[in-house]
PDB file of N, CA and C in Angstrom:
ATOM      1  N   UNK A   1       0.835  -1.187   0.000  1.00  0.00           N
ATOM      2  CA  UNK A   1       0.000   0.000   0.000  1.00  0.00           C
ATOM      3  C   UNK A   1       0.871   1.238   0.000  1.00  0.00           C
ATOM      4  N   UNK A   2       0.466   2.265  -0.330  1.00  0.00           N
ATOM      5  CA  UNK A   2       1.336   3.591  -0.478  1.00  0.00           C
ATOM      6  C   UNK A   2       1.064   4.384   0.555  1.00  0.00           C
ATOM      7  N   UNK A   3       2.249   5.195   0.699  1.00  0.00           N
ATOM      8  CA  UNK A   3       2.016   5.694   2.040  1.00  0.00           C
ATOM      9  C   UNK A   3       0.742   7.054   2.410  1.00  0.00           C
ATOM     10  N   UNK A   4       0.153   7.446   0.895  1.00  0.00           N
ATOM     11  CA  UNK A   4      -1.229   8.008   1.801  1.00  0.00           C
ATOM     12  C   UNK A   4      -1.985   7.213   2.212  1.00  0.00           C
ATOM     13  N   UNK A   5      -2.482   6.163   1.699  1.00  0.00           N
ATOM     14  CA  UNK A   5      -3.456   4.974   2.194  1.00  0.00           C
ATOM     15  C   UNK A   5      -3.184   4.992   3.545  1.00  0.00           C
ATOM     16  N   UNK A   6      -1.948   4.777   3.748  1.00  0.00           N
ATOM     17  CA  UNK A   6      -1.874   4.584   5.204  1.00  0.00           C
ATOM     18  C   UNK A   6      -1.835   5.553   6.314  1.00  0.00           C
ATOM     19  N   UNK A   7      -1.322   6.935   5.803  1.00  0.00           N
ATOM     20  CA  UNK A   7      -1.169   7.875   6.366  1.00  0.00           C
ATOM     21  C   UNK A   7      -2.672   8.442   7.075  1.00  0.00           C
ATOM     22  N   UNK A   8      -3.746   8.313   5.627  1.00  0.00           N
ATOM     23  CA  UNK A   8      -4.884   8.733   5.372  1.00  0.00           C
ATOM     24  C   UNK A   8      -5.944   7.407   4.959  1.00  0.00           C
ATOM     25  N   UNK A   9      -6.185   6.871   5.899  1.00  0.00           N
ATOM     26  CA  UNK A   9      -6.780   5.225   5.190  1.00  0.00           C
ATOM     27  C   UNK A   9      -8.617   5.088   4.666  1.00  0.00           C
ATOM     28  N   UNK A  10      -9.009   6.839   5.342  1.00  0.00           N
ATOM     29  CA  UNK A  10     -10.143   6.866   4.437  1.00  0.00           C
ATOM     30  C   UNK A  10     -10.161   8.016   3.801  1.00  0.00           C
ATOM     31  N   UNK A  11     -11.253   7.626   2.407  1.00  0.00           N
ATOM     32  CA  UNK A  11     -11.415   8.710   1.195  1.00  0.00           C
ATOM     33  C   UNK A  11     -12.692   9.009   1.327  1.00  0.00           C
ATOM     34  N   UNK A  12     -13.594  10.230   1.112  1.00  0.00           N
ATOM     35  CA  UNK A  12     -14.501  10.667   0.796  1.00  0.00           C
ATOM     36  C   UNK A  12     -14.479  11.352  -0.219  1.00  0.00           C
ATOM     37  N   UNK A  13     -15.884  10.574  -0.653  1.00  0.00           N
ATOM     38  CA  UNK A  13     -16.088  11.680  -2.034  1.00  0.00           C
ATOM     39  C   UNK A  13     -17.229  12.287  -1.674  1.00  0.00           C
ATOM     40  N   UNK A  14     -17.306  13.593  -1.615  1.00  0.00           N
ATOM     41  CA  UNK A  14     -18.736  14.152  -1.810  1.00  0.00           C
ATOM     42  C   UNK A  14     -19.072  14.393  -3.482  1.00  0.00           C
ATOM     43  N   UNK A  15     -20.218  13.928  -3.505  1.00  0.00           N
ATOM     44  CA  UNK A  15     -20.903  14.794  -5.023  1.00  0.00           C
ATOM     45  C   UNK A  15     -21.701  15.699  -4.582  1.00  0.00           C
ATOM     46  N   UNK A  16     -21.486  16.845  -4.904  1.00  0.00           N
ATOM     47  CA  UNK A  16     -22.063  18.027  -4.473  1.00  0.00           C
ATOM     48  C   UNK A  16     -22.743  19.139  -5.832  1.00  0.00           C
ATOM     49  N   UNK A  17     -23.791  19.627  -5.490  1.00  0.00           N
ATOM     50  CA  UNK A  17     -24.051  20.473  -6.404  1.00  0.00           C
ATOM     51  C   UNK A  17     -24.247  22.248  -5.889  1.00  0.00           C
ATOM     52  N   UNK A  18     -24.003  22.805  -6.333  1.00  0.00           N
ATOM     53  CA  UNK A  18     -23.788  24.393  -6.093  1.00  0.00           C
ATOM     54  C   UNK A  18     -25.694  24.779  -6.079  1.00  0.00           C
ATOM     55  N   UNK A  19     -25.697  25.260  -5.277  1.00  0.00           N
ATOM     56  CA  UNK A  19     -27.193  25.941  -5.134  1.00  0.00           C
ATOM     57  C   UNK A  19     -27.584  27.073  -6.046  1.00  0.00           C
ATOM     58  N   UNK A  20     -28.871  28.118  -6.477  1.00  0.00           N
ATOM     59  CA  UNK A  20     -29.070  29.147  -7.222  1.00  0.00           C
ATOM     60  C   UNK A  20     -28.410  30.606  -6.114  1.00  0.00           C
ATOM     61  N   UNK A  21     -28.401  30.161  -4.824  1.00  0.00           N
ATOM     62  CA  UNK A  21     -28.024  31.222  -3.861  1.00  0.00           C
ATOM     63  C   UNK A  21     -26.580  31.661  -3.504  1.00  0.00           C
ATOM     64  N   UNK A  22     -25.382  30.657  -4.078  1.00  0.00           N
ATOM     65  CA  UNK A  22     -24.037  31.215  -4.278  1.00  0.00           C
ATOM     66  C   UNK A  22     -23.975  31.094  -5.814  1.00  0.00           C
ATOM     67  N   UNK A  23     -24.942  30.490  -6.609  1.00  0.00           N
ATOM     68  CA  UNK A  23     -24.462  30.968  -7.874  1.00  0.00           C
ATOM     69  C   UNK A  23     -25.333  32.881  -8.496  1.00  0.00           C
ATOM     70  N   UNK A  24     -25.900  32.740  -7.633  1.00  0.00           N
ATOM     71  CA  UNK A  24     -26.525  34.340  -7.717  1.00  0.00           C
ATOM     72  C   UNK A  24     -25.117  35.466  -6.823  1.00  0.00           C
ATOM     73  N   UNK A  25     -24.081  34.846  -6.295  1.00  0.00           N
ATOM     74  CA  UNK A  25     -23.137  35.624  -6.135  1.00  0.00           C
ATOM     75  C   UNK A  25     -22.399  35.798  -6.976  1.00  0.00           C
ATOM     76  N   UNK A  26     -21.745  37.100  -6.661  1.00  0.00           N
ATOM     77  CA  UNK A  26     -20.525  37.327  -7.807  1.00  0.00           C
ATOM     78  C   UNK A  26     -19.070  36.534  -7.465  1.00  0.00           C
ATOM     79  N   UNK A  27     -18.228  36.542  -8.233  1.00  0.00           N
ATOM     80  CA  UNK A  27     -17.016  35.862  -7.959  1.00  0.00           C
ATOM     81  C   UNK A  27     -16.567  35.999  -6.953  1.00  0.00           C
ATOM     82  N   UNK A  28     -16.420  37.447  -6.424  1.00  0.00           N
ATOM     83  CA  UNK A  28     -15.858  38.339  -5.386  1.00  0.00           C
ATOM     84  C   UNK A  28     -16.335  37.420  -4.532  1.00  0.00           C
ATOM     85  N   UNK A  29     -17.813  37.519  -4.369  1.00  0.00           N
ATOM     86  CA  UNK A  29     -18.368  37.357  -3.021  1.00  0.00           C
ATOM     87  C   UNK A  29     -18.203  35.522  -2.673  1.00  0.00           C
ATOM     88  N   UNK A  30     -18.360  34.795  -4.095  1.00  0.00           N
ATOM     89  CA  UNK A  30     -18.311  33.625  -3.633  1.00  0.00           C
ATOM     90  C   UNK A  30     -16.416  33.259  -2.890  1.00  0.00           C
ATOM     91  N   UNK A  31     -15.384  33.243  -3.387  1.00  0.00           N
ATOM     92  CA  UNK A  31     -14.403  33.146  -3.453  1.00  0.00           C
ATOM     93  C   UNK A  31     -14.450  34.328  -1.950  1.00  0.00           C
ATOM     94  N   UNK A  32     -14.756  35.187  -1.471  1.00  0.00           N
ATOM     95  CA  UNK A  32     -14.669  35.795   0.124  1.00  0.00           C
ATOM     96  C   UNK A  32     -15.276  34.625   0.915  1.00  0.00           C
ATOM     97  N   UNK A  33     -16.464  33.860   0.424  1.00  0.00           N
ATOM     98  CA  UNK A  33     -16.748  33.021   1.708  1.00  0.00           C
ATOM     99  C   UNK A  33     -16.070  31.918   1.818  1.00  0.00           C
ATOM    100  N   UNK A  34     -15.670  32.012   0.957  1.00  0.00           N
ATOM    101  CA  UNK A  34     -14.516  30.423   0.578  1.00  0.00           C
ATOM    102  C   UNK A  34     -13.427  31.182   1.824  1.00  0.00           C
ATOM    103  N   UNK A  35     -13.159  31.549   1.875  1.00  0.00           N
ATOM    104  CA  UNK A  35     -11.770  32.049   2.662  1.00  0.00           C
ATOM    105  C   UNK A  35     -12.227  32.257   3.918  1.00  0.00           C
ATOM    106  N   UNK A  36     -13.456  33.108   3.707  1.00  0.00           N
ATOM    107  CA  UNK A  36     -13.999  33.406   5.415  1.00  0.00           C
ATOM    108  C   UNK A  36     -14.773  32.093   5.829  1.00  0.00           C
ATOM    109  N   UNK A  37     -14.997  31.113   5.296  1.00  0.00           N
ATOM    110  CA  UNK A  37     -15.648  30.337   6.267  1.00  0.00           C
ATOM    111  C   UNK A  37     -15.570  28.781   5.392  1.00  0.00           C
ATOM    112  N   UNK A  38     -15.358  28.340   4.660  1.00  0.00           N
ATOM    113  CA  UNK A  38     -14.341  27.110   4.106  1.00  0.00           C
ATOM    114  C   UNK A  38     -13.321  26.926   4.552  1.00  0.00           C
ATOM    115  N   UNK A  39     -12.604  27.959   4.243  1.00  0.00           N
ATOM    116  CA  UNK A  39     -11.025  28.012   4.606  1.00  0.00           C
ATOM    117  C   UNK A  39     -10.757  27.563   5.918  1.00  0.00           C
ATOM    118  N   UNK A  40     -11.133  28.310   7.061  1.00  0.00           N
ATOM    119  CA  UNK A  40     -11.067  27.952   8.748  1.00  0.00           C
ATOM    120  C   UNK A  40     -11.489  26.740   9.067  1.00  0.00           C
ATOM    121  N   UNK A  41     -12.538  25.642   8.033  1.00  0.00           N
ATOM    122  CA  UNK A  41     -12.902  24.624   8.509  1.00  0.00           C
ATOM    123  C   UNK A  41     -11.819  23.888   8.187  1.00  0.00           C
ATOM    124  N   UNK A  42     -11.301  23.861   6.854  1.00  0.00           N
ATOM    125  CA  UNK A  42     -10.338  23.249   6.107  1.00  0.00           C
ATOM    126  C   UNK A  42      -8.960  23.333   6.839  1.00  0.00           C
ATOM    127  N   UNK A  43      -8.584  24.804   7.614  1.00  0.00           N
ATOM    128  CA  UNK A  43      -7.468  24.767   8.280  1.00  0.00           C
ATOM    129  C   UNK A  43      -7.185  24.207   9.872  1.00  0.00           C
ATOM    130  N   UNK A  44      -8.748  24.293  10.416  1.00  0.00           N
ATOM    131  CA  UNK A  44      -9.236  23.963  11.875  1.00  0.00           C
ATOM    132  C   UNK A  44      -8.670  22.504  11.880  1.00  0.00           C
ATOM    133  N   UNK A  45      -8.574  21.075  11.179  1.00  0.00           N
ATOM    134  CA  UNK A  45      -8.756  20.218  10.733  1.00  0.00           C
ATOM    135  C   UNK A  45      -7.707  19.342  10.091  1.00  0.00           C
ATOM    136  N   UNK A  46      -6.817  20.336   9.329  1.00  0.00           N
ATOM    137  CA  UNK A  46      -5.797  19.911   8.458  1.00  0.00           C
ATOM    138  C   UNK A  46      -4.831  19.104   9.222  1.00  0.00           C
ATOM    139  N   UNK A  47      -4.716  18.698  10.418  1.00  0.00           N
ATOM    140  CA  UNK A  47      -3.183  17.491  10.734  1.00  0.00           C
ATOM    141  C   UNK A  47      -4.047  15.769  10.672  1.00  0.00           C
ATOM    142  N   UNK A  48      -5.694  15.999  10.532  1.00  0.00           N
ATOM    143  CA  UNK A  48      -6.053  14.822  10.757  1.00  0.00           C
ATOM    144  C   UNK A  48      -6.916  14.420   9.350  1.00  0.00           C
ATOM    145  N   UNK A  49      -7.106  15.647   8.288  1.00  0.00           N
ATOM    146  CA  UNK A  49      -7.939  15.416   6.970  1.00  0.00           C
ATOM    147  C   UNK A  49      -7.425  16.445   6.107  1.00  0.00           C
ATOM    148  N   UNK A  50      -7.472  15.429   4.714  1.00  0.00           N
ATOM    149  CA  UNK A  50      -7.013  16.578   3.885  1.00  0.00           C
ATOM    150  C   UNK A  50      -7.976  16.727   2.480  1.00  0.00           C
ATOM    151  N   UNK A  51      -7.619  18.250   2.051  1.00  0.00           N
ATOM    152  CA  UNK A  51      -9.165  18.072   0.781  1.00  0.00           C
ATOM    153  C   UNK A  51      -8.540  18.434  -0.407  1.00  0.00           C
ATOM    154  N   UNK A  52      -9.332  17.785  -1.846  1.00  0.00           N
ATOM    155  CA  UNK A  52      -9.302  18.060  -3.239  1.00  0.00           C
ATOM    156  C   UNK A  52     -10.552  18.575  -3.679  1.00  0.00           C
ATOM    157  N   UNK A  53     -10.176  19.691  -4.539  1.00  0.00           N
ATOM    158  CA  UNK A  53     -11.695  19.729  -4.983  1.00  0.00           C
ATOM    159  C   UNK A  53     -11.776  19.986  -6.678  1.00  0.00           C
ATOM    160  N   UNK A  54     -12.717  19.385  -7.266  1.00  0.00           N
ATOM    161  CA  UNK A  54     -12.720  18.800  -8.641  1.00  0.00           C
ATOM    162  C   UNK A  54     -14.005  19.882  -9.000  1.00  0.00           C
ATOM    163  N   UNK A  55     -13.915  20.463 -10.243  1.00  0.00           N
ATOM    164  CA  UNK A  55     -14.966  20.890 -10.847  1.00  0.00           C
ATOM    165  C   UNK A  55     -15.574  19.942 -11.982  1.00  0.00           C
ATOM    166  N   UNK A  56     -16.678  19.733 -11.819  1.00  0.00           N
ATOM    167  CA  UNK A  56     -17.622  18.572 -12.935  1.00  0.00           C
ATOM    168  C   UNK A  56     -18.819  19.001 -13.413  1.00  0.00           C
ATOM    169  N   UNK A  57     -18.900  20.537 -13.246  1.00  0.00           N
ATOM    170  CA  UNK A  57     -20.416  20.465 -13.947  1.00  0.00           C
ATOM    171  C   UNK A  57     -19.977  21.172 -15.720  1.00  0.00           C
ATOM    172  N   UNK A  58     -18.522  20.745 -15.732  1.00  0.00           N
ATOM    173  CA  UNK A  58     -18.514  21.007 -17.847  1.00  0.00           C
ATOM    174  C   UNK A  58     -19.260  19.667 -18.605  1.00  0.00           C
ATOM    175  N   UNK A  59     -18.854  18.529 -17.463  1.00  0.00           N
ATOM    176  CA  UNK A  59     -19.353  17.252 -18.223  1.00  0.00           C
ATOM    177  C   UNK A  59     -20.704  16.059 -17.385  1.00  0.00           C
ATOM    178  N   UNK A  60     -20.809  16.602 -16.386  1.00  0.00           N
ATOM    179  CA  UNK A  60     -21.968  16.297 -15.530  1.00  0.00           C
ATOM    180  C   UNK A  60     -23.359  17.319 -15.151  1.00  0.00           C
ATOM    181  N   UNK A  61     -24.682  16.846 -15.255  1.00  0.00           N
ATOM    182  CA  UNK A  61     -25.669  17.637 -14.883  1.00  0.00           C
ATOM    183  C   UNK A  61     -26.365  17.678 -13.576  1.00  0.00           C
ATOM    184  N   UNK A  62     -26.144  15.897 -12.710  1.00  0.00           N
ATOM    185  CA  UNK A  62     -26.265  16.332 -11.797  1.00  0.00           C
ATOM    186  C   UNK A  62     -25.732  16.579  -9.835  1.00  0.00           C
ATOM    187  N   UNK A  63     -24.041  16.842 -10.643  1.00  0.00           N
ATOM    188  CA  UNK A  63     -23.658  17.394  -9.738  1.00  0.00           C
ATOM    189  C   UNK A  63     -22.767  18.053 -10.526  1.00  0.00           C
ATOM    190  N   UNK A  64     -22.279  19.313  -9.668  1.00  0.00           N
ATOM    191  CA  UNK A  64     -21.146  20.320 -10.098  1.00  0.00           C
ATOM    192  C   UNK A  64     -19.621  20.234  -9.649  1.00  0.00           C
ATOM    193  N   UNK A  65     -19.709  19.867  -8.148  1.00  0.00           N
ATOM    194  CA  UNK A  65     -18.013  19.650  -8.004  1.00  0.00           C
ATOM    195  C   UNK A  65     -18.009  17.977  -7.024  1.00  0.00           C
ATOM    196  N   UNK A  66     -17.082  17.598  -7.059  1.00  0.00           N
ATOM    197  CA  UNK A  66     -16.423  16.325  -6.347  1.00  0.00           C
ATOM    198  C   UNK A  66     -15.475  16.798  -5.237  1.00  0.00           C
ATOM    199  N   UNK A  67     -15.961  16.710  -4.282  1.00  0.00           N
ATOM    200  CA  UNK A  67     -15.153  17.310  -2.391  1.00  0.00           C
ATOM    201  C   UNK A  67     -14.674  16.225  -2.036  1.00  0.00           C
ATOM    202  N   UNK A  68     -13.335  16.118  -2.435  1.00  0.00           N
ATOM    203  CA  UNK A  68     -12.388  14.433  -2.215  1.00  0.00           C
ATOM    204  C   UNK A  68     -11.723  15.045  -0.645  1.00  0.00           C
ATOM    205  N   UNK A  69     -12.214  13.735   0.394  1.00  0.00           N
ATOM    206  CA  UNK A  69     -11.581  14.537   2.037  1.00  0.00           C
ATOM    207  C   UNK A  69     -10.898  12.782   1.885  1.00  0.00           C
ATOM    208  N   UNK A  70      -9.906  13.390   2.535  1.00  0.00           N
ATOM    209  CA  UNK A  70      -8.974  12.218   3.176  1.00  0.00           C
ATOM    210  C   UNK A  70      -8.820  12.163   4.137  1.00  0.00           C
ATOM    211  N   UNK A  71      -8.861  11.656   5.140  1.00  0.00           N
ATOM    212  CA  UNK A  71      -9.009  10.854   6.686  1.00  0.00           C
ATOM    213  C   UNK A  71      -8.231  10.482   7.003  1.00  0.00           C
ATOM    214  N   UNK A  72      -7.506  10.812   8.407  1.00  0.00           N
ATOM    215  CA  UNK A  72      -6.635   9.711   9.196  1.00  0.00           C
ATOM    216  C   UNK A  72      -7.552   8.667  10.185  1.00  0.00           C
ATOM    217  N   UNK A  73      -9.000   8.624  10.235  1.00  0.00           N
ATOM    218  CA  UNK A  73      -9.365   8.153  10.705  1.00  0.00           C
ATOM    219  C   UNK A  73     -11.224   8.591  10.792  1.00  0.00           C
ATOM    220  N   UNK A  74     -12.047   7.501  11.086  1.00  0.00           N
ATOM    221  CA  UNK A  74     -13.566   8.242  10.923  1.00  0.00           C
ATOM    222  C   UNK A  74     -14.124   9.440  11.745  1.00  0.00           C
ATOM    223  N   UNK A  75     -13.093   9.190  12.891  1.00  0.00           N
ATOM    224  CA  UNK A  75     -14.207  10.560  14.012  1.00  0.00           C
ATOM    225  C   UNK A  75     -13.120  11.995  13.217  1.00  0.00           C
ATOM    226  N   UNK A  76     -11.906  11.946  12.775  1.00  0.00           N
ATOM    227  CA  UNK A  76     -11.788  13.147  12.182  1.00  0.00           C
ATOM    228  C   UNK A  76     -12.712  13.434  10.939  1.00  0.00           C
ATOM    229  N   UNK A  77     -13.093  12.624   9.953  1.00  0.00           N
ATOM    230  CA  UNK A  77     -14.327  13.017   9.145  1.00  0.00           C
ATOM    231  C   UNK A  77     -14.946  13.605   9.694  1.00  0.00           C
ATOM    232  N   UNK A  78     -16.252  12.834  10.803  1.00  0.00           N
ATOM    233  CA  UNK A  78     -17.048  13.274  11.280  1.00  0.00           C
ATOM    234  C   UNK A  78     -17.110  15.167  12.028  1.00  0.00           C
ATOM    235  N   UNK A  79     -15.945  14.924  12.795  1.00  0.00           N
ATOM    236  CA  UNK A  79     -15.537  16.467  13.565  1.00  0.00           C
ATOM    237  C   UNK A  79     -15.561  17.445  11.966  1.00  0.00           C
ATOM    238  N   UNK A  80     -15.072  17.456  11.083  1.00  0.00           N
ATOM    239  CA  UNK A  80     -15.665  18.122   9.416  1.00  0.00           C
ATOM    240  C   UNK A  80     -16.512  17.853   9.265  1.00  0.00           C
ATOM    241  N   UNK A  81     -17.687  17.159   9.173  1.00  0.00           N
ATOM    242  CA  UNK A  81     -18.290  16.988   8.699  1.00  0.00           C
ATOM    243  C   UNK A  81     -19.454  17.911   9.979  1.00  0.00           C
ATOM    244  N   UNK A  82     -19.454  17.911  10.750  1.00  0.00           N
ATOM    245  CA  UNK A  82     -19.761  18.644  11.992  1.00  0.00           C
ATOM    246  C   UNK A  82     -20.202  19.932  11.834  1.00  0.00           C
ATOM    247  N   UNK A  83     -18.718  20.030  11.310  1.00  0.00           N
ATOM    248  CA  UNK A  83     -17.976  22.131  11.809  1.00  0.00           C
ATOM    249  C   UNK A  83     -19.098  22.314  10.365  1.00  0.00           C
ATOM    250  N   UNK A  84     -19.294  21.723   9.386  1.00  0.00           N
ATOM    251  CA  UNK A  84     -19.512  21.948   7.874  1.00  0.00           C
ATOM    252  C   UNK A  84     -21.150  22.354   8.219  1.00  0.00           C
ATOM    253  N   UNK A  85     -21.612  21.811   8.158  1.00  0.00           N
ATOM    254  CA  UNK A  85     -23.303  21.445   8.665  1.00  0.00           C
ATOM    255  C   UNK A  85     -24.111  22.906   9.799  1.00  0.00           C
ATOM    256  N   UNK A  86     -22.836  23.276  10.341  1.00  0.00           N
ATOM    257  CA  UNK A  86     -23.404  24.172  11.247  1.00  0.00           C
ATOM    258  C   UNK A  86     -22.777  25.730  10.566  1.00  0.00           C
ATOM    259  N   UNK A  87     -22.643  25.496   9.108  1.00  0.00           N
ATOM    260  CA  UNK A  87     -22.339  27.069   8.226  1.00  0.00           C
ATOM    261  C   UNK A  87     -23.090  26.487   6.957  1.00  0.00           C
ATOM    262  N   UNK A  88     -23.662  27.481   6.155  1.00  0.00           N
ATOM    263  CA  UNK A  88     -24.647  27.841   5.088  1.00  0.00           C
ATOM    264  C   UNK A  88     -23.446  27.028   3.997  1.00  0.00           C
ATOM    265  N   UNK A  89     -22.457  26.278   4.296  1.00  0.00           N
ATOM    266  CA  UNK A  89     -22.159  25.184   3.291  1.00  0.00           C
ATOM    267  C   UNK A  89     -22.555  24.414   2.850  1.00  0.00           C
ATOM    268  N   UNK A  90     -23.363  23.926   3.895  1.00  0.00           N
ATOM    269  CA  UNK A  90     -24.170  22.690   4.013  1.00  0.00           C
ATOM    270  C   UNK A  90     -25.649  22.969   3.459  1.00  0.00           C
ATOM    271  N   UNK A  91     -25.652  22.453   2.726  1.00  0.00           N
ATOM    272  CA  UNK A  91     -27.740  22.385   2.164  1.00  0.00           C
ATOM    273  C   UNK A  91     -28.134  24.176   2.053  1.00  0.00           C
ATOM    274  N   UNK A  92     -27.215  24.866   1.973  1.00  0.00           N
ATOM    275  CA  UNK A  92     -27.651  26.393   1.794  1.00  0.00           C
ATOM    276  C   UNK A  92     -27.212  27.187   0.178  1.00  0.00           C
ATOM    277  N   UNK A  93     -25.735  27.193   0.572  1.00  0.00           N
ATOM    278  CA  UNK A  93     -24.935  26.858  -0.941  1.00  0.00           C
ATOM    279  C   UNK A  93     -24.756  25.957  -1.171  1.00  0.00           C
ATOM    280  N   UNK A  94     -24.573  24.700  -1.111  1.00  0.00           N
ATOM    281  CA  UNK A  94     -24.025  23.520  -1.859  1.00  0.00           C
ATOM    282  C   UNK A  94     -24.953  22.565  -1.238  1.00  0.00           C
ATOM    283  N   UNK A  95     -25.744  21.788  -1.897  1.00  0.00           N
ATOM    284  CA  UNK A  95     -26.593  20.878  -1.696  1.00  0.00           C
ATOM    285  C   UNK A  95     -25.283  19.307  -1.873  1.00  0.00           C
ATOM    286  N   UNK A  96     -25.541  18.662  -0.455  1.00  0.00           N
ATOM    287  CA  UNK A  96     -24.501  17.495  -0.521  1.00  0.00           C
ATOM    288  C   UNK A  96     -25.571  16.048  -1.324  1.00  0.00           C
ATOM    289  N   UNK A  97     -25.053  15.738  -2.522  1.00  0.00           N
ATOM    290  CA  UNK A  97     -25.904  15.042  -3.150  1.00  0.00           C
ATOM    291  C   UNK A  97     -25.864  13.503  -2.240  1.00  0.00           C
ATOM    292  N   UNK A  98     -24.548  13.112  -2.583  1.00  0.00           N
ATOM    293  CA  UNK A  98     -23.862  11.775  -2.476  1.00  0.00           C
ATOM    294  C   UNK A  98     -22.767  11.952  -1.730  1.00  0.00           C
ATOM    295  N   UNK A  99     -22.706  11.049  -0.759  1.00  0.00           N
ATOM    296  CA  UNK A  99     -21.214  10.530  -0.114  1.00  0.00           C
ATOM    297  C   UNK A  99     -21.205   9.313  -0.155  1.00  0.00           C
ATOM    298  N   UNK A 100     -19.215   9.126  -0.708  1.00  0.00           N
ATOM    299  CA  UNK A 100     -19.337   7.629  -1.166  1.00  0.00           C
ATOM    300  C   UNK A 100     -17.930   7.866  -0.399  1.00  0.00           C
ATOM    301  N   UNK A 101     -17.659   6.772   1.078  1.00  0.00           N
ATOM    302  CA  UNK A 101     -16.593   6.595   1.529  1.00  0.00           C
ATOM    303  C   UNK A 101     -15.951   5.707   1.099  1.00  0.00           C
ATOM    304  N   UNK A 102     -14.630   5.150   0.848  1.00  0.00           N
ATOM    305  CA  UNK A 102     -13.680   4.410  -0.028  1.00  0.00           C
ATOM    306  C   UNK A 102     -12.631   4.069   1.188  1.00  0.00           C
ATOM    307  N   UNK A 103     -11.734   2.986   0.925  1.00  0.00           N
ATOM    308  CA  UNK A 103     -10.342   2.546   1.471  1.00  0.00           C
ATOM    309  C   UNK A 103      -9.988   2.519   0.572  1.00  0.00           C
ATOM    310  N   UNK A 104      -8.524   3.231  -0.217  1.00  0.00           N
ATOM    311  CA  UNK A 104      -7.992   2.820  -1.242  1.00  0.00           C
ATOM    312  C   UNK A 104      -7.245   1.520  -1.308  1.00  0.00           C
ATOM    313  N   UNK A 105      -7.332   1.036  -2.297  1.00  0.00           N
ATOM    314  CA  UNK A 105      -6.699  -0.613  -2.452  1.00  0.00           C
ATOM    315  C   UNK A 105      -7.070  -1.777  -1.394  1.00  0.00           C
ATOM    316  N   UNK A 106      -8.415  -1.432  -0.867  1.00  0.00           N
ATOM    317  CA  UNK A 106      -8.671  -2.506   0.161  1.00  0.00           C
ATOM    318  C   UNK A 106      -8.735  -3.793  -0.160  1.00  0.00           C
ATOM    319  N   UNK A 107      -9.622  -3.504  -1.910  1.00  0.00           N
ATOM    320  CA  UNK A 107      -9.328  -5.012  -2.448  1.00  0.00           C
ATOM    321  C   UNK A 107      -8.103  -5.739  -2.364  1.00  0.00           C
ATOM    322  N   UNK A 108      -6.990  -5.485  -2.548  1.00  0.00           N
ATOM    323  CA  UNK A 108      -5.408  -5.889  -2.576  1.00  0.00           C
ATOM    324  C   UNK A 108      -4.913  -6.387  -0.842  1.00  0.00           C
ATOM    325  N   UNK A 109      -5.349  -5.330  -0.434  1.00  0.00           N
ATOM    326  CA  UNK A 109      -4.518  -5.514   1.292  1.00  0.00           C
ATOM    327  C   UNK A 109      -5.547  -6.702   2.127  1.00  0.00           C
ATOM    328  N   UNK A 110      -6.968  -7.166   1.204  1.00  0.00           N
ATOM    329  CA  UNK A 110      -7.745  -7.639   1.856  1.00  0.00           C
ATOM    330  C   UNK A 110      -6.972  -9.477   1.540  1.00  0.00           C
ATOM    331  N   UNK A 111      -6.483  -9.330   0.554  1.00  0.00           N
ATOM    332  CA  UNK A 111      -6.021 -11.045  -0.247  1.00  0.00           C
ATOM    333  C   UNK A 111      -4.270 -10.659   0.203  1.00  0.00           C
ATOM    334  N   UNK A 112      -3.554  -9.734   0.437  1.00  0.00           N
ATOM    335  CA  UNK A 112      -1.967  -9.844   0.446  1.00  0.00           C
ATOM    336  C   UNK A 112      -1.640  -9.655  -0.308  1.00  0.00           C
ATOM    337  N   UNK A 113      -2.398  -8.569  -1.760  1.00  0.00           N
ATOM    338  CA  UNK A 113      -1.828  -8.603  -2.757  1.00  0.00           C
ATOM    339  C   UNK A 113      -1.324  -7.278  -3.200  1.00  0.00           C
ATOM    340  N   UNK A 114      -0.617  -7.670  -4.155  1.00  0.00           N
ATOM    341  CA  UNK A 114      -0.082  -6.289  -4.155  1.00  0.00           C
ATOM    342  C   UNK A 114      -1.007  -5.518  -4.960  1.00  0.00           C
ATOM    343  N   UNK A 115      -1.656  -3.990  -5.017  1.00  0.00           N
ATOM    344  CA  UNK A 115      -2.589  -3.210  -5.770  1.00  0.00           C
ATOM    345  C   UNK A 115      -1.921  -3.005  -7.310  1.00  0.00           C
ATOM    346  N   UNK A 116      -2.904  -3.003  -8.323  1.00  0.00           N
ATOM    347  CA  UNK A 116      -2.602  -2.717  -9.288  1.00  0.00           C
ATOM    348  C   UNK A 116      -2.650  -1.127  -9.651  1.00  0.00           C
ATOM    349  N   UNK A 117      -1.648  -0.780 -10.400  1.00  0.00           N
ATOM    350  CA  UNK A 117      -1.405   1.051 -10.497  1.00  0.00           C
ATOM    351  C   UNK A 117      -0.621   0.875 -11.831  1.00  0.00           C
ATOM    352  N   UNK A 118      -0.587   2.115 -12.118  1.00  0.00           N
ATOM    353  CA  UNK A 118      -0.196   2.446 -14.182  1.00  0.00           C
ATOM    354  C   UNK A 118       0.484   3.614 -13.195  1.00  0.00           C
TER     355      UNK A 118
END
């Protein structure tokens, strides 16, 4: 296994879609709350989860971005997933469609085998 797997042994994906109420903001304003109140959750957090974030609504309709969190463990998810829920991130601007939690290469570490990678 590679050493984020292990470092970080769970993945979340959120599928998320952007609401009409931050897309009725301007750049300015969306990209200020990103900093004023994303940002602090994202930094509150950072020695035990870490985040990617994917834009998908050029080739998807029904969701807009993919919120990839990496985990050192489930109650640090949860403590994000927490702080998230109690700011207009949650179901205000961004409607959380889907969460799909993952172990990377569990299939492999589950038989002793080694994971397949390109």
């Amino acid at each position: 296994m590679n050493s984020t797997a292990e470092t970080f042994p769970l993945t979340v994906f959120m599928l998320v879609k952007t609401e009409p109420e931050w897309l009725g903001m301007s750049p300015d304003e969306r990209f200020g709350h990103l900093k004023s109140v994303f940002q602090p959750i994202i930094d509150a957090h950072r020695e035990r989860v870490r985040f990617r974030f994917f834009d998908v609504e050029f080739y998807a309709t029904r969701v807009t971005d993919v919120w990839m969190w990496e985990a050192r463990d489930h109650h640090a998810y949860e403590l994000l997933v927490e702080a998230m829920r109690e700011t207009p991130i949650w179901d205000r601007w961004f409607s959380i469609v889907e969460i799909l939690p993952g172990v990377e290469n569990a299939y492999s570490a589950n038989y002793g085998r080694e994971p397949m990678a390109a």
